[in-house]
Protein backbone atom coordinates (compact mmCIF):
# COMPACT_ATOMS: atom_id res chain seq x y z
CA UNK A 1 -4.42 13.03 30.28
CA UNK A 2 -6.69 10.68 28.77
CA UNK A 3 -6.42 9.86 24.95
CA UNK A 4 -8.70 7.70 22.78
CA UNK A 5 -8.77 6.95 18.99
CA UNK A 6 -12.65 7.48 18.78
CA UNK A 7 -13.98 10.24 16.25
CA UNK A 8 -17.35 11.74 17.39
CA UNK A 9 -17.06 13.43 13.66
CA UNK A 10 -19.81 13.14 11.57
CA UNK A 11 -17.52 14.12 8.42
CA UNK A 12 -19.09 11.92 5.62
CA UNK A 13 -16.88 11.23 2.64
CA UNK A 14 -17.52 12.12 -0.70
CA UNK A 15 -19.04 9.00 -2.04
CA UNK A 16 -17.63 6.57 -4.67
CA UNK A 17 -18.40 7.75 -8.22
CA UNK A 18 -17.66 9.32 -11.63
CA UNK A 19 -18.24 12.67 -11.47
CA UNK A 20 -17.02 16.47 -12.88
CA UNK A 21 -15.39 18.77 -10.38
CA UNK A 22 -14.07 22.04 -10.51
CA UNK A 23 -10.16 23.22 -8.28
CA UNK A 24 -11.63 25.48 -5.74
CA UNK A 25 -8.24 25.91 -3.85
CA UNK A 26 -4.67 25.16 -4.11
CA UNK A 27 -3.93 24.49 -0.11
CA UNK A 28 -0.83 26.91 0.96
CA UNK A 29 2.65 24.45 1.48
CA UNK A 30 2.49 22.65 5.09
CA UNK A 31 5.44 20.91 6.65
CA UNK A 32 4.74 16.91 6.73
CA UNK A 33 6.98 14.03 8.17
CA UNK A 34 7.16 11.48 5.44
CA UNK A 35 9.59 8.37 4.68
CA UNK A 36 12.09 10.57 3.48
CA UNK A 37 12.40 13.46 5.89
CA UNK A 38 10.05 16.70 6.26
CA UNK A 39 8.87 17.70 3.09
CA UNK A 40 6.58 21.07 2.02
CA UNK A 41 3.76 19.54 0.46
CA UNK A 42 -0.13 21.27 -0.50
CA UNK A 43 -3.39 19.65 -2.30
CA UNK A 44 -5.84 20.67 -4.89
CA UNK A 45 -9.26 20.95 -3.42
CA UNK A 46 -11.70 19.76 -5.94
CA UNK A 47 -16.15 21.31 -5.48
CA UNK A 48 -17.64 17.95 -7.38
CA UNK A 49 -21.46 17.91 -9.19
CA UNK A 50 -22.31 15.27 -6.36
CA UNK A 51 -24.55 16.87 -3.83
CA UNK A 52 -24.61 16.54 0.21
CA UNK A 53 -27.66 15.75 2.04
CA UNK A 54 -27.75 19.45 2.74
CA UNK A 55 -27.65 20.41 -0.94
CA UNK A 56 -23.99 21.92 -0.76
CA UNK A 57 -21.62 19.88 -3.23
CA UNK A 58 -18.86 17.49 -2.02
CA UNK A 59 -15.25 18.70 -1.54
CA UNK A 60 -12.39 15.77 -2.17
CA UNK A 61 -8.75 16.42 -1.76
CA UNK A 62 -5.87 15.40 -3.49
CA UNK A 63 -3.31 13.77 -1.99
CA UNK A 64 0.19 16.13 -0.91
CA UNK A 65 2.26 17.09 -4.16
CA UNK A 66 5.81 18.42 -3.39
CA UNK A 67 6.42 21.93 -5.71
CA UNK A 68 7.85 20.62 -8.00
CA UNK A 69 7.01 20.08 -12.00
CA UNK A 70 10.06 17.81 -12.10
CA UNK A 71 9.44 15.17 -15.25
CA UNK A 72 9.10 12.69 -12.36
CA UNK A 73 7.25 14.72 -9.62
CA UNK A 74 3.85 13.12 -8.61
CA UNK A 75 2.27 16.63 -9.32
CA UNK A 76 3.61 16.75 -13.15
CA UNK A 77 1.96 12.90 -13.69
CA UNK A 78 -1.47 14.23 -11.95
CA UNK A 79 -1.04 17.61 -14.57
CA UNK A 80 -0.61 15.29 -17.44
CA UNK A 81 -3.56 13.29 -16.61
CA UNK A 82 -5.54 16.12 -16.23
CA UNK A 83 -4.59 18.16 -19.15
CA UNK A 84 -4.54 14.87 -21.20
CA UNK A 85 -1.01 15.95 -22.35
CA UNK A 86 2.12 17.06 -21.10
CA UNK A 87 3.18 20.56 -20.04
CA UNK A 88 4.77 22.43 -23.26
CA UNK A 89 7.80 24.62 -22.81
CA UNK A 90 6.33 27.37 -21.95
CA UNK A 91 4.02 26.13 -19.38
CA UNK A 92 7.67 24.78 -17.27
CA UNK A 93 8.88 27.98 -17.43
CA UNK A 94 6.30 30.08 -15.75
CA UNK A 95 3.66 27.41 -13.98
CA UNK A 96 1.05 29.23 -11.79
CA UNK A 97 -0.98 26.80 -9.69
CA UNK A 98 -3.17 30.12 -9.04
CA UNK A 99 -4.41 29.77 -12.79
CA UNK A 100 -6.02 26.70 -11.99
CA UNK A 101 -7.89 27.37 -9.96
CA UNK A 102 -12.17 27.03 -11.68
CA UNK A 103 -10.70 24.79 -13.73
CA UNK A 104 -12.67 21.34 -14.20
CA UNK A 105 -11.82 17.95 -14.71
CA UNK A 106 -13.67 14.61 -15.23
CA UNK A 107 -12.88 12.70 -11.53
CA UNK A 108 -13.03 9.14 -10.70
CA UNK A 109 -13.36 9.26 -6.77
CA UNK A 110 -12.75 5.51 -4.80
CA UNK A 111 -12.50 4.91 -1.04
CA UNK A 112 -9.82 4.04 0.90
CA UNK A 113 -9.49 2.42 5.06
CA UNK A 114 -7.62 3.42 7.09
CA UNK A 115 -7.80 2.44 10.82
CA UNK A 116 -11.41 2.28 10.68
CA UNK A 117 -11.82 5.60 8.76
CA UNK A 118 -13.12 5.76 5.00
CA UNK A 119 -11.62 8.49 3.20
CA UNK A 120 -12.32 9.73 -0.56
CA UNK A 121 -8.91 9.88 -2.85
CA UNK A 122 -9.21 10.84 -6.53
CA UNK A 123 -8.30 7.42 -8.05
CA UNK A 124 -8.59 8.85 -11.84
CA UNK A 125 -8.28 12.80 -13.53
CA UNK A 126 -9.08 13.55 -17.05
CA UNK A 127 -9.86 16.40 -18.89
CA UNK A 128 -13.49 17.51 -18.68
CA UNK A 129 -14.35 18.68 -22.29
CA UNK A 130 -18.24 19.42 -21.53
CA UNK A 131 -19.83 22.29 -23.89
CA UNK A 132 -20.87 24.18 -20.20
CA UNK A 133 -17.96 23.99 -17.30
CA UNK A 134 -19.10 23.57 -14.03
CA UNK A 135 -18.82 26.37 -12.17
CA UNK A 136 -18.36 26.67 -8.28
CA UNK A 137 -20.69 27.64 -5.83
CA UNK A 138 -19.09 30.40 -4.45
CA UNK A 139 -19.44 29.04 -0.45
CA UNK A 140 -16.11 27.73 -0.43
CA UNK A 141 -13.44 29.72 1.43
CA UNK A 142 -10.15 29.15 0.66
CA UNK A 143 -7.73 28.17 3.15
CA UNK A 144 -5.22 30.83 2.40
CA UNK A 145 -8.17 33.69 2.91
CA UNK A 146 -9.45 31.79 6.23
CA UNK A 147 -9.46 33.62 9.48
CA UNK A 148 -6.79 31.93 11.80
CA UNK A 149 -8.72 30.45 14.73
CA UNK A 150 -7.30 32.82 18.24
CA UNK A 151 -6.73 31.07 21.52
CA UNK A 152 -9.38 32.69 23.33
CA UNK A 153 -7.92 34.05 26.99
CA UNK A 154 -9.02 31.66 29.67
CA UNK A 155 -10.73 33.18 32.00
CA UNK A 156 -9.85 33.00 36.06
């Protein structure tokens, strides 16, 4: 079996700016190896106001969040900088990541290598307080409501 590192992908990052976006999808949890064991981790898929060549809006993931809203969990410091506060009583109690999903924030987007890869990360959240939301395009497809890709039967 021959291997190589080479991408023929023409995947083009969402390019370095300030921009508004609006959660499209809450990935389901996926199993990950990380420093400390497996862990269940998802992302927040962000639709931004930047637009493709093709005239379809950029998509930029968050990086993996654990399920937790633990006072010290990476998800409950990316929460507080998006809400621009932190979650009341209430909100701990009974936290849906379903309700937030069209919600939009203000996004600072910076690039990151990585063995010869660029890759967009969302350096900066904050609220987005503008009079008219964006709103998403409505092409997206989340990942829970994606068909699951069949081996197709090789045929003799």
């Amino acid at each position: 079996m021959k291997l190589t590192a080479n991408s023929n992908s023409d995947f083009e990052p969402h390019p370095e700016a300030d921009c508004v976006g609006v959660l499209v999808d809450i990935t389901p949890l996926k199993r990950v190896e990380s420093a400390y064991g497996p862990r269940d981790v998802f992302k927040c898929v962000f639709e931004t106001d930047q637009l493709r060549d093709d005239g379809l809006p950029y998509l930029v993931w968050s990086r993996g969040f654990t399920p937790s809203l633990h006072e010290k969990s990476a998800f409950r410091a990316f929460i507080r900088q998006w809400f621009g506060r932190d979650l009341n009583v209430q909100e701990q109690a009974a936290f849906d990541t379903e309700d937030l999903i069209g919600r939009t924030a203000k996004l600072s987007i910076v690039h990151a290598e990585h063995n010869g890869s660029t890759f967009a990360n969302i350096g900066l959240i904050r609220p987005d307080k503008s009079e008219e939301p964006l709103q998403p395009n409505g092409k997206y497809v989340r990942v829970k409501d994606r068909e699951q890709k069949q081996e197709e039967p090789v045929q003799a």
